[in-house]
ModelCIF file with pLDDT and N, C-alpha, C, O atoms, coordinates in Angstrom:
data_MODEL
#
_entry.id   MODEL 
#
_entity.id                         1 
_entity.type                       polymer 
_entity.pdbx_number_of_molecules   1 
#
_entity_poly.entity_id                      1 
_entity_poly.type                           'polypeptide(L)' 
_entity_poly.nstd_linkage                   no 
_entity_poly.nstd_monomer                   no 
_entity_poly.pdbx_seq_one_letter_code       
;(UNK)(UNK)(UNK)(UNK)(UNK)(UNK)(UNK)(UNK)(UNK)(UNK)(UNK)(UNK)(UNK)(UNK)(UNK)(UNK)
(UNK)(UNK)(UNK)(UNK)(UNK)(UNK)(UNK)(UNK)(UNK)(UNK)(UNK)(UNK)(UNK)(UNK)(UNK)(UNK)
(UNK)(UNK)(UNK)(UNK)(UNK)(UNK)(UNK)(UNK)(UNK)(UNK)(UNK)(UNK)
;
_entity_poly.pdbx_seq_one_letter_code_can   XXXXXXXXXXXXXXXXXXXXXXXXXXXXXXXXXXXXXXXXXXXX 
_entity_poly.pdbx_strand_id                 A 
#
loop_
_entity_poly_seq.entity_id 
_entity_poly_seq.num 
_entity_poly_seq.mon_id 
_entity_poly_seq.hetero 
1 1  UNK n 
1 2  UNK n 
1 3  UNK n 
1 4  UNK n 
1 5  UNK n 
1 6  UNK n 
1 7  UNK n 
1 8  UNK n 
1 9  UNK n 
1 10 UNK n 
1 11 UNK n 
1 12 UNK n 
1 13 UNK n 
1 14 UNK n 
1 15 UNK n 
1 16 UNK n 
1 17 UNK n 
1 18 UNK n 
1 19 UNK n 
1 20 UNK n 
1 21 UNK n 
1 22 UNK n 
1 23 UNK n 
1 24 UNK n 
1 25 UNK n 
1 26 UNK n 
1 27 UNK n 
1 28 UNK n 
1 29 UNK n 
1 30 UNK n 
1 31 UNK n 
1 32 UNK n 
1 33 UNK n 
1 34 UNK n 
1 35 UNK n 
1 36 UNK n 
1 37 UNK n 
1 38 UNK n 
1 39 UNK n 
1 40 UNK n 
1 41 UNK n 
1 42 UNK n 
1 43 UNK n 
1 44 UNK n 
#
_struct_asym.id          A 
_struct_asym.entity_id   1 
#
loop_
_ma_qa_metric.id 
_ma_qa_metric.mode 
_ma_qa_metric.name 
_ma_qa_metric.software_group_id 
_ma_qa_metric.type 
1 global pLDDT . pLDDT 
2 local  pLDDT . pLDDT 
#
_ma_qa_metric_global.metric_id      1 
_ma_qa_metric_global.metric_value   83.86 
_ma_qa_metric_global.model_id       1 
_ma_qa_metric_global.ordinal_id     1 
#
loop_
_ma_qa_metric_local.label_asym_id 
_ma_qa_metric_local.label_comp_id 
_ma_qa_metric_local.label_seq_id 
_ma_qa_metric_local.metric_id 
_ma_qa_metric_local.metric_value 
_ma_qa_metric_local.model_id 
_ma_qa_metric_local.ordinal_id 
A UNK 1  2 91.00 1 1  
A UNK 2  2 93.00 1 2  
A UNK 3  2 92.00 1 3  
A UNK 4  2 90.00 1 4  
A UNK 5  2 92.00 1 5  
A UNK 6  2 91.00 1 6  
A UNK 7  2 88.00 1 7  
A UNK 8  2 88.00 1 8  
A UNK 9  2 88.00 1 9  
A UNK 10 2 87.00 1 10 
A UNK 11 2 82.00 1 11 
A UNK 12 2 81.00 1 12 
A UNK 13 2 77.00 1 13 
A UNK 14 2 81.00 1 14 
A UNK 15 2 86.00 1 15 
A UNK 16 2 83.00 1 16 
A UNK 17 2 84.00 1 17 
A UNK 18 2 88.00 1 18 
A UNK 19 2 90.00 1 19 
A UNK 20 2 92.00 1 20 
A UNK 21 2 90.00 1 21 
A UNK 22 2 91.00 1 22 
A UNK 23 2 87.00 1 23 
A UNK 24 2 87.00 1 24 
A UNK 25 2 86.00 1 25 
A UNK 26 2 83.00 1 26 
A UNK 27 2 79.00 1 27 
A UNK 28 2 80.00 1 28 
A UNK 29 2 79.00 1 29 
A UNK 30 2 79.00 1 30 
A UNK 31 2 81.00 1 31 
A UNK 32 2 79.00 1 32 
A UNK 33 2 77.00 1 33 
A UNK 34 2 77.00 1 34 
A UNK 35 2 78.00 1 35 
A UNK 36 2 73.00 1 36 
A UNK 37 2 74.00 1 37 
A UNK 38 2 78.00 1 38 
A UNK 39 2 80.00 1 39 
A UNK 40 2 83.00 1 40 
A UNK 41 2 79.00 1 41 
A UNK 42 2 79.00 1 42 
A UNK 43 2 83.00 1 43 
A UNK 44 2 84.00 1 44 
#
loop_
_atom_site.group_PDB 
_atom_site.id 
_atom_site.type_symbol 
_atom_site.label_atom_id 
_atom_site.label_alt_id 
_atom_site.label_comp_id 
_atom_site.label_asym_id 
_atom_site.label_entity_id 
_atom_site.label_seq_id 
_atom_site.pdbx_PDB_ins_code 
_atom_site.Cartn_x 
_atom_site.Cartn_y 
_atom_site.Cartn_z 
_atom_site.occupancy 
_atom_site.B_iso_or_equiv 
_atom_site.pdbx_formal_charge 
_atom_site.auth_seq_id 
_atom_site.auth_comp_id 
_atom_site.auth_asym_id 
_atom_site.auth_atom_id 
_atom_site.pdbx_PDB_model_num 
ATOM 1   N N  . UNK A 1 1  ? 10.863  5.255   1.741   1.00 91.00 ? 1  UNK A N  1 
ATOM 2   C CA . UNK A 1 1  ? 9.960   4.357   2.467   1.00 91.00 ? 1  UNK A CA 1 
ATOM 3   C C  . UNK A 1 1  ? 8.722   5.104   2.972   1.00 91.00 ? 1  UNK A C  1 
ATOM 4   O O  . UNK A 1 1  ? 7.618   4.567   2.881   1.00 91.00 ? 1  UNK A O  1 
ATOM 5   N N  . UNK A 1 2  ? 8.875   6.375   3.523   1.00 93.00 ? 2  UNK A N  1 
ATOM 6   C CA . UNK A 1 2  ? 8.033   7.221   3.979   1.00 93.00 ? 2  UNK A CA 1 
ATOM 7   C C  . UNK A 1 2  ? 6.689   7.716   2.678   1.00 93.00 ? 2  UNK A C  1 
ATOM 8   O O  . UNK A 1 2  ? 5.476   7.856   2.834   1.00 93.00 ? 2  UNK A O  1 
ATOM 9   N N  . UNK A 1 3  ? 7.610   7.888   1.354   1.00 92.00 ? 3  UNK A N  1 
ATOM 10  C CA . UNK A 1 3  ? 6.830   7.981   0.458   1.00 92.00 ? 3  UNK A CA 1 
ATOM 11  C C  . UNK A 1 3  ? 6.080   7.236   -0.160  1.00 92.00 ? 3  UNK A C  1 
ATOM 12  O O  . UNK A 1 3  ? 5.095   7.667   -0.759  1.00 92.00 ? 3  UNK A O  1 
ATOM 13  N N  . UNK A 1 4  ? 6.496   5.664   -0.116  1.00 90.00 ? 4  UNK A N  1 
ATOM 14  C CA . UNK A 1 4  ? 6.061   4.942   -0.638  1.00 90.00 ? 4  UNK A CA 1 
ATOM 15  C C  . UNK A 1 4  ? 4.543   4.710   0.186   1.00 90.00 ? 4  UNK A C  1 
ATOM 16  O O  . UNK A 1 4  ? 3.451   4.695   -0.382  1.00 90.00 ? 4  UNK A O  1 
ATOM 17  N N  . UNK A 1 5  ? 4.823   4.496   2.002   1.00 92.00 ? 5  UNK A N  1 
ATOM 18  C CA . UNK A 1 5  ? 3.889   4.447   2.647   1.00 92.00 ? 5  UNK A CA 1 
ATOM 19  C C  . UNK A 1 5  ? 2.493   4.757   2.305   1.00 92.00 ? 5  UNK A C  1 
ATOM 20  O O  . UNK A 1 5  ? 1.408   4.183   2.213   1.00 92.00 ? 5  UNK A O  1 
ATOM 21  N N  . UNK A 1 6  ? 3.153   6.250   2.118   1.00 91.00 ? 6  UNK A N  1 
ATOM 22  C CA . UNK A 1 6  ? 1.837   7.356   2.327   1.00 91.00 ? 6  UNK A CA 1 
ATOM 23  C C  . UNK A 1 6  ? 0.970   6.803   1.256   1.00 91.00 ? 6  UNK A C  1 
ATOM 24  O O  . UNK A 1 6  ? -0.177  6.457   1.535   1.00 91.00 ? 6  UNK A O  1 
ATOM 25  N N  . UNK A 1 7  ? 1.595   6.658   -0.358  1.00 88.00 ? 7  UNK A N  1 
ATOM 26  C CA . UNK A 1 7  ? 1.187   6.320   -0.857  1.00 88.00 ? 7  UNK A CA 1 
ATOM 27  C C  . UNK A 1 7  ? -0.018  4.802   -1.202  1.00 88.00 ? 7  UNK A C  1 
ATOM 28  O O  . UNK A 1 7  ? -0.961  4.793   -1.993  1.00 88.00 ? 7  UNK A O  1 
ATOM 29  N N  . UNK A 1 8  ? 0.414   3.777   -0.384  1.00 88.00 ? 8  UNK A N  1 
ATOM 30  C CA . UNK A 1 8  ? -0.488  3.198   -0.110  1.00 88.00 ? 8  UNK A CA 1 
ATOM 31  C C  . UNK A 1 8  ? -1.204  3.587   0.693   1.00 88.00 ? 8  UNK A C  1 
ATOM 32  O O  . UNK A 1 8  ? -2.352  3.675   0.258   1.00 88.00 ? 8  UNK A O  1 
ATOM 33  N N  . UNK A 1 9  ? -1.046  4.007   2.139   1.00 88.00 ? 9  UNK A N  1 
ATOM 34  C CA . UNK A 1 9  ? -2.131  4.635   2.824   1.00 88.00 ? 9  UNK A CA 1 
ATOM 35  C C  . UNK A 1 9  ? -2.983  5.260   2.117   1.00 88.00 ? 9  UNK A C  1 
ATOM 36  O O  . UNK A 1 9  ? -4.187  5.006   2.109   1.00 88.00 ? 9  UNK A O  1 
ATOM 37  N N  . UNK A 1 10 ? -2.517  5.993   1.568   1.00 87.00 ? 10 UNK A N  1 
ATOM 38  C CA . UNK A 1 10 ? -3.572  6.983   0.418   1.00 87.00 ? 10 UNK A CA 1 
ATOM 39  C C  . UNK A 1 10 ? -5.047  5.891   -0.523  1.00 87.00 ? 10 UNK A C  1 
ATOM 40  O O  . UNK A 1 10 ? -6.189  6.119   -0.922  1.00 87.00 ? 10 UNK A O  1 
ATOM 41  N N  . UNK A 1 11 ? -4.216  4.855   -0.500  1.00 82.00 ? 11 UNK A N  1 
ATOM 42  C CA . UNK A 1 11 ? -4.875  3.795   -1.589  1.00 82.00 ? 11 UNK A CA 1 
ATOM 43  C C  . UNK A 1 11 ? -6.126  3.307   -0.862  1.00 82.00 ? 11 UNK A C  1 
ATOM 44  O O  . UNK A 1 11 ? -7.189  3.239   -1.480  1.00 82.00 ? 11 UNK A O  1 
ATOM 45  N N  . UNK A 1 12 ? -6.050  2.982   0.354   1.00 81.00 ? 12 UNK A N  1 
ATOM 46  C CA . UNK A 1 12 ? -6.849  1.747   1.291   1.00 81.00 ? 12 UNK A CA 1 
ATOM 47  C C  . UNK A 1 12 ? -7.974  2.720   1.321   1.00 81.00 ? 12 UNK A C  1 
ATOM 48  O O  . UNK A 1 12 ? -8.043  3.918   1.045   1.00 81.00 ? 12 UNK A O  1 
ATOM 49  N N  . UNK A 1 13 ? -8.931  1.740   1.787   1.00 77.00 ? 13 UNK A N  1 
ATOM 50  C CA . UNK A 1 13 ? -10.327 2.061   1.712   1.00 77.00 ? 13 UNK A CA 1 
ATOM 51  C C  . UNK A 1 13 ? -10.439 3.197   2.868   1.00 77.00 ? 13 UNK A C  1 
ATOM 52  O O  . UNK A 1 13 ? -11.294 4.068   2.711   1.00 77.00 ? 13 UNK A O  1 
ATOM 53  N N  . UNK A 1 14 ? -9.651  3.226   3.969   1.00 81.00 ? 14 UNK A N  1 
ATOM 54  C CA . UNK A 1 14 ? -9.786  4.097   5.090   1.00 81.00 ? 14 UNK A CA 1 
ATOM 55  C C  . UNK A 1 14 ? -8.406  4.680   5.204   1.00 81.00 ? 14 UNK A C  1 
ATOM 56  O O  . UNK A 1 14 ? -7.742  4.010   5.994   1.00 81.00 ? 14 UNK A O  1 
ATOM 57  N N  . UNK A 1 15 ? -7.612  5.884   4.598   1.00 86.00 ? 15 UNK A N  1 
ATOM 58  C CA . UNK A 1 15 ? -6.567  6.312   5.370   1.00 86.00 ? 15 UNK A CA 1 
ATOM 59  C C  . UNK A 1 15 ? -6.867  6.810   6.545   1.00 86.00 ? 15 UNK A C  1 
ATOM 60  O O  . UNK A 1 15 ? -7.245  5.776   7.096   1.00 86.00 ? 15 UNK A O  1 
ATOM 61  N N  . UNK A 1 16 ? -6.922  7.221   6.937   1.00 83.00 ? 16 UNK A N  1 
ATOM 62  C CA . UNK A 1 16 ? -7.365  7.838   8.359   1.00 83.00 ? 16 UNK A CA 1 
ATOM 63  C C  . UNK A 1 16 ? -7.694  6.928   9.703   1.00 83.00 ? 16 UNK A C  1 
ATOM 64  O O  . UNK A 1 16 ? -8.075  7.297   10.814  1.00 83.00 ? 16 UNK A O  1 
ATOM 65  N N  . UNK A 1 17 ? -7.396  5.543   9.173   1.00 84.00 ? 17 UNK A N  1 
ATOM 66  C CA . UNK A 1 17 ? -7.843  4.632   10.099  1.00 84.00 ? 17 UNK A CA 1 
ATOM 67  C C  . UNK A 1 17 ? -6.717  4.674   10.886  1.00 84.00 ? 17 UNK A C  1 
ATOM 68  O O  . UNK A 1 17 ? -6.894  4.285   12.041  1.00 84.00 ? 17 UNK A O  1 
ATOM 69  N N  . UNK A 1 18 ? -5.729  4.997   10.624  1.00 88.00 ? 18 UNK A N  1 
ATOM 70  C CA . UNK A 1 18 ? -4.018  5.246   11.904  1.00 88.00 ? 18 UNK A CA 1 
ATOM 71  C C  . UNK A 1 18 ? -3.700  6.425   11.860  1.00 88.00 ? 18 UNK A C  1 
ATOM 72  O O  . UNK A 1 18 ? -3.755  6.916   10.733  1.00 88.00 ? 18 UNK A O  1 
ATOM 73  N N  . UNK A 1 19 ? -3.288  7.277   12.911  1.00 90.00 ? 19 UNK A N  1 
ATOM 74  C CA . UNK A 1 19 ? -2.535  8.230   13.246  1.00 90.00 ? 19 UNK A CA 1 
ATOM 75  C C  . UNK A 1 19 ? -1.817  8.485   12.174  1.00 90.00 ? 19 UNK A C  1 
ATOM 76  O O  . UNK A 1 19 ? -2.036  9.379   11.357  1.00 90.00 ? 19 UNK A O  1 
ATOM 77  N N  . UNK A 1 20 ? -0.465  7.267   12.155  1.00 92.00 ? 20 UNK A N  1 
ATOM 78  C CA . UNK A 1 20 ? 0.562   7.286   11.458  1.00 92.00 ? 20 UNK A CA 1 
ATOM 79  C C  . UNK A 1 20 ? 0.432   6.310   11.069  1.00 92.00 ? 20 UNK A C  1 
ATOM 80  O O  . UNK A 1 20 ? 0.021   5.394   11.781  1.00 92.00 ? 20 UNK A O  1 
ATOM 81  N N  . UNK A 1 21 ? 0.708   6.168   9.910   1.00 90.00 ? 21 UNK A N  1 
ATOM 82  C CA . UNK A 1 21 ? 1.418   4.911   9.043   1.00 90.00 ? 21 UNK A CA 1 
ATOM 83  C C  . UNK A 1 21 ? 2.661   5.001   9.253   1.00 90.00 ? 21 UNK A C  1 
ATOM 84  O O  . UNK A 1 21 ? 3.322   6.030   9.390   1.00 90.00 ? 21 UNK A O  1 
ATOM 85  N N  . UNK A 1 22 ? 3.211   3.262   9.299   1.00 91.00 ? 22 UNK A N  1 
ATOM 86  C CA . UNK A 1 22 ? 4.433   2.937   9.090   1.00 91.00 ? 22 UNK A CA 1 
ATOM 87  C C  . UNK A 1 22 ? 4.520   1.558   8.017   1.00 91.00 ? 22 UNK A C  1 
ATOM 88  O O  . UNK A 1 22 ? 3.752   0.638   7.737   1.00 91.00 ? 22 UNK A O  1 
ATOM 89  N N  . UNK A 1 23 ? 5.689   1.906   7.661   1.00 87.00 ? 23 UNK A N  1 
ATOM 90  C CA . UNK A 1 23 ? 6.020   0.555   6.853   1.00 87.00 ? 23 UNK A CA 1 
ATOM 91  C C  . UNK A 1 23 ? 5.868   -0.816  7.192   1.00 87.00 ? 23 UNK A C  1 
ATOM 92  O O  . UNK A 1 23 ? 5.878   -1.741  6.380   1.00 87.00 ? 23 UNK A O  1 
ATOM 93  N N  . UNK A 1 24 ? 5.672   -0.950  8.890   1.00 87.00 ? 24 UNK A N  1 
ATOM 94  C CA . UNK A 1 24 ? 5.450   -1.861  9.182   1.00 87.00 ? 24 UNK A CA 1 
ATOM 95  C C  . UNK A 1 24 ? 4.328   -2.729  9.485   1.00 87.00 ? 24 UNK A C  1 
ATOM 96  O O  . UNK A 1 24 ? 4.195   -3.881  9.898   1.00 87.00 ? 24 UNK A O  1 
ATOM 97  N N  . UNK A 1 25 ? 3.251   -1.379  8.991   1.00 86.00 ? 25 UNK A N  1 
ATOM 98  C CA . UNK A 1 25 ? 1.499   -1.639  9.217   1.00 86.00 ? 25 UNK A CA 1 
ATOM 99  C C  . UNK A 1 25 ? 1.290   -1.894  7.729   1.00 86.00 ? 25 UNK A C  1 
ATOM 100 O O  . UNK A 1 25 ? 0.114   -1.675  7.439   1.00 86.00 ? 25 UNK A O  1 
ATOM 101 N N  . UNK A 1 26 ? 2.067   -2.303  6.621   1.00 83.00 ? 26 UNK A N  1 
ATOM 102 C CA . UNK A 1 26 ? 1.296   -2.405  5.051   1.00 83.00 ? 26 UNK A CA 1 
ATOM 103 C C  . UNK A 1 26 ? 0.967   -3.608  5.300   1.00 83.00 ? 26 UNK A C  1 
ATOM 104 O O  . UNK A 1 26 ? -0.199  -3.979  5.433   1.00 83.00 ? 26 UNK A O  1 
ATOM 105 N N  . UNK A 1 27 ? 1.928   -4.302  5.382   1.00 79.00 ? 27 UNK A N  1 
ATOM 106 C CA . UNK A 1 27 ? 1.372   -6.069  5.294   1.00 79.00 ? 27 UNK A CA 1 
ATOM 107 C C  . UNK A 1 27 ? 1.528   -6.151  3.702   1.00 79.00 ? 27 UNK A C  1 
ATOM 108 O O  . UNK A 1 27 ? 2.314   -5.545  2.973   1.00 79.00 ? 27 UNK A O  1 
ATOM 109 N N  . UNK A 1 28 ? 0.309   -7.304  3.317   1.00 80.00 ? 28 UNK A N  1 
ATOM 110 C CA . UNK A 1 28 ? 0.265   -7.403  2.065   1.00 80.00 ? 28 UNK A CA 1 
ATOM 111 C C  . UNK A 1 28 ? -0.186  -6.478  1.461   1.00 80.00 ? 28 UNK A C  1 
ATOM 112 O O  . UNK A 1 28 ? -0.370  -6.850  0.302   1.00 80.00 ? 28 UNK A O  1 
ATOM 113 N N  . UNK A 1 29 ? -0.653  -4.831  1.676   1.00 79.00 ? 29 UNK A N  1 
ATOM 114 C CA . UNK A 1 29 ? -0.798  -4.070  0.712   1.00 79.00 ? 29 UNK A CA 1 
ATOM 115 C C  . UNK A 1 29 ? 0.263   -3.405  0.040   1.00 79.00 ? 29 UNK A C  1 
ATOM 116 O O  . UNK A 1 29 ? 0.392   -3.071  -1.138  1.00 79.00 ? 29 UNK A O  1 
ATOM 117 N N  . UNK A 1 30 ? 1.216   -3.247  1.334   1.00 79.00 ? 30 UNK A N  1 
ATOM 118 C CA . UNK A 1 30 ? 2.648   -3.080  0.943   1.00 79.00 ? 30 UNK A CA 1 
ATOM 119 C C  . UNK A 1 30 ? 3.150   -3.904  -0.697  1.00 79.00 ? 30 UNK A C  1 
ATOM 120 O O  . UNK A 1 30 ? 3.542   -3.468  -1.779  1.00 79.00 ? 30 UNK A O  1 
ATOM 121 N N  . UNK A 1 31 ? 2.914   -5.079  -0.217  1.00 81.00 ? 31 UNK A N  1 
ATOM 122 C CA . UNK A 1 31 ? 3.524   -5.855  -1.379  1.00 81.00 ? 31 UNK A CA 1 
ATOM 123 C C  . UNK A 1 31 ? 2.433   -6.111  -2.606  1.00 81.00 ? 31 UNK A C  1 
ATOM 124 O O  . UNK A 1 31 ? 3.063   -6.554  -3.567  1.00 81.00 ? 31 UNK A O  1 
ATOM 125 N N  . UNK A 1 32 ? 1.262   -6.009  -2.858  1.00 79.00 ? 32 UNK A N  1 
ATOM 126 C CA . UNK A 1 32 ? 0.270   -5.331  -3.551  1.00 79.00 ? 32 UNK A CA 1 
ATOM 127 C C  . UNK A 1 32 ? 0.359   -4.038  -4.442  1.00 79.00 ? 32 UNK A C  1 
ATOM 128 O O  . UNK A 1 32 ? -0.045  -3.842  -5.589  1.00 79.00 ? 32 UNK A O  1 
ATOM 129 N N  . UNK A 1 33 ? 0.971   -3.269  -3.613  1.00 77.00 ? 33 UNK A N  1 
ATOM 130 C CA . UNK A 1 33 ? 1.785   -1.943  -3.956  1.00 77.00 ? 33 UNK A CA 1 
ATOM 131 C C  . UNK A 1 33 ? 3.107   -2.001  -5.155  1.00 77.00 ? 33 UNK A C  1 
ATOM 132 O O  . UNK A 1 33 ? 3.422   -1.300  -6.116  1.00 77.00 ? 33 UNK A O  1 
ATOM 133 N N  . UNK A 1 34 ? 3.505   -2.900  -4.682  1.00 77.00 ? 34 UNK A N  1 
ATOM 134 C CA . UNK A 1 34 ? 4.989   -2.431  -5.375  1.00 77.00 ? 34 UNK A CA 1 
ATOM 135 C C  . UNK A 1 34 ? 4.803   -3.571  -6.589  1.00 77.00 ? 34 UNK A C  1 
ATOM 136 O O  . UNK A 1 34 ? 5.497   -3.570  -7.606  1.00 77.00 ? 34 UNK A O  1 
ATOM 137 N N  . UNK A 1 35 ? 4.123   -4.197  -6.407  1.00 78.00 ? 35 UNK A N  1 
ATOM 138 C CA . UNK A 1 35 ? 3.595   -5.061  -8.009  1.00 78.00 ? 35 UNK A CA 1 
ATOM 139 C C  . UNK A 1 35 ? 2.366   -4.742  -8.361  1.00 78.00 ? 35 UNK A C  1 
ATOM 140 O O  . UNK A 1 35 ? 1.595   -5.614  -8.760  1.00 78.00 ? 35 UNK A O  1 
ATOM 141 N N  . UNK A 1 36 ? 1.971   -3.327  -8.256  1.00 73.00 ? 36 UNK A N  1 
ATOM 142 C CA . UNK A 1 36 ? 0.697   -3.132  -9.059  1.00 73.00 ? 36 UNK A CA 1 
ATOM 143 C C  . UNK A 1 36 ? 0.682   -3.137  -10.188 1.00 73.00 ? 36 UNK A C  1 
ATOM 144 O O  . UNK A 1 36 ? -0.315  -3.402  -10.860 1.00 73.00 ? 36 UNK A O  1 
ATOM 145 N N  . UNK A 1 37 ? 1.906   -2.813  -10.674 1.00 74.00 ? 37 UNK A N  1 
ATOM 146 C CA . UNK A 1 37 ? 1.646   -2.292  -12.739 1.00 74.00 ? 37 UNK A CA 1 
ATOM 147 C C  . UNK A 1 37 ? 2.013   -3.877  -13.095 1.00 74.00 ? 37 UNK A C  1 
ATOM 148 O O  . UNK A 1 37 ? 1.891   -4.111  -14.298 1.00 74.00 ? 37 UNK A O  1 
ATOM 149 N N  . UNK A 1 38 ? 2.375   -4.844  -12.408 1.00 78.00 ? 38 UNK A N  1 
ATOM 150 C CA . UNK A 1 38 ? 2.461   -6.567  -12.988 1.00 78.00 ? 38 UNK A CA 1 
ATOM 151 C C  . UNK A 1 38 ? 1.642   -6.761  -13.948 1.00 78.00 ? 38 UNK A C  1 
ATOM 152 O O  . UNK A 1 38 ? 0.526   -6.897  -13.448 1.00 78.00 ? 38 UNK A O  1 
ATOM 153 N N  . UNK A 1 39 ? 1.605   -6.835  -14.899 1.00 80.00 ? 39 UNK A N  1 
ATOM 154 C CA . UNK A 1 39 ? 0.577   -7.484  -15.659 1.00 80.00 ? 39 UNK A CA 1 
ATOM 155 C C  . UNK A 1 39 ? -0.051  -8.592  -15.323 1.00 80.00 ? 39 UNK A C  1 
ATOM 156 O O  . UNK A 1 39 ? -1.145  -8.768  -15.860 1.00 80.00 ? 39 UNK A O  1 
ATOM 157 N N  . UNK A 1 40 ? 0.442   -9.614  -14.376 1.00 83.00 ? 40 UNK A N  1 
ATOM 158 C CA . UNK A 1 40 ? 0.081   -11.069 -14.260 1.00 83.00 ? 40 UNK A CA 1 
ATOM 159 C C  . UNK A 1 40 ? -0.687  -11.177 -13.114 1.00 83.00 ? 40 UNK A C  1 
ATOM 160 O O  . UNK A 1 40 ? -1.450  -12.068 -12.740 1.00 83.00 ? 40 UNK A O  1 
ATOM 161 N N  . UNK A 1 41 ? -0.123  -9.366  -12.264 1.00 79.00 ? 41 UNK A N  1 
ATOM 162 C CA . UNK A 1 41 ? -1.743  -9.535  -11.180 1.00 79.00 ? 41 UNK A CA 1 
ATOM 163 C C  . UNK A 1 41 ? -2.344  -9.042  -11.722 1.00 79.00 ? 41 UNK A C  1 
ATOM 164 O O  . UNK A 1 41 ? -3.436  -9.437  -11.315 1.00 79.00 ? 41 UNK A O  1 
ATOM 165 N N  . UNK A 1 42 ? -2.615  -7.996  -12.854 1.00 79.00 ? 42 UNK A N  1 
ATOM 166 C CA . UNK A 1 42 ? -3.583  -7.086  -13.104 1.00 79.00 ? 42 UNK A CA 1 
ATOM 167 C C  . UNK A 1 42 ? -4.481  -8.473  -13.785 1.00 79.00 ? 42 UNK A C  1 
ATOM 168 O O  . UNK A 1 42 ? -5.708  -8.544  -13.719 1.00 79.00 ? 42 UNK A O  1 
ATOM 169 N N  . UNK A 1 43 ? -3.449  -9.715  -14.553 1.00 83.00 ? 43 UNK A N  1 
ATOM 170 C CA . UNK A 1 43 ? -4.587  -10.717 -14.863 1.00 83.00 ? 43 UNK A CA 1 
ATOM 171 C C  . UNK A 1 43 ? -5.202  -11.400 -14.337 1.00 83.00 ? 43 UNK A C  1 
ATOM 172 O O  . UNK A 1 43 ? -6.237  -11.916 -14.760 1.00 83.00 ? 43 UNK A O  1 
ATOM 173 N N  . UNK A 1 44 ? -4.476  -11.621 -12.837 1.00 84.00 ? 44 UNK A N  1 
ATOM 174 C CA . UNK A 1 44 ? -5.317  -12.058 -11.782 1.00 84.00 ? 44 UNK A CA 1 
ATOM 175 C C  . UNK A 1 44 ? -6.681  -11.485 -11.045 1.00 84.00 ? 44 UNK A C  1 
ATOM 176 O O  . UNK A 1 44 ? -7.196  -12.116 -10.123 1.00 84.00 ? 44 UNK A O  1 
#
């Protein structure tokens, strides 16, 4: 979970905008995240 985090943090236009990330600050990037390689959003 920790890894996954970072990893979006890493993504967003500002990491540095929180101290810490938590899993509970992704929101929808979180879930953006874990269906990125979808083909059906990448067609979206």
């Amino acid at each position: 979970h920790a890894l996954q985090t970072a990893d979006v943090a890493d993504a967003s236009p500002d990491p540095a905008a929180r101290a810490v990330w938590r899993p509970r600050h992704l929101g929808v990037r979180g879930l953006v995240w874990r269906l990125r390689d979808d083909r059906r959003l990448l067609s979206y």
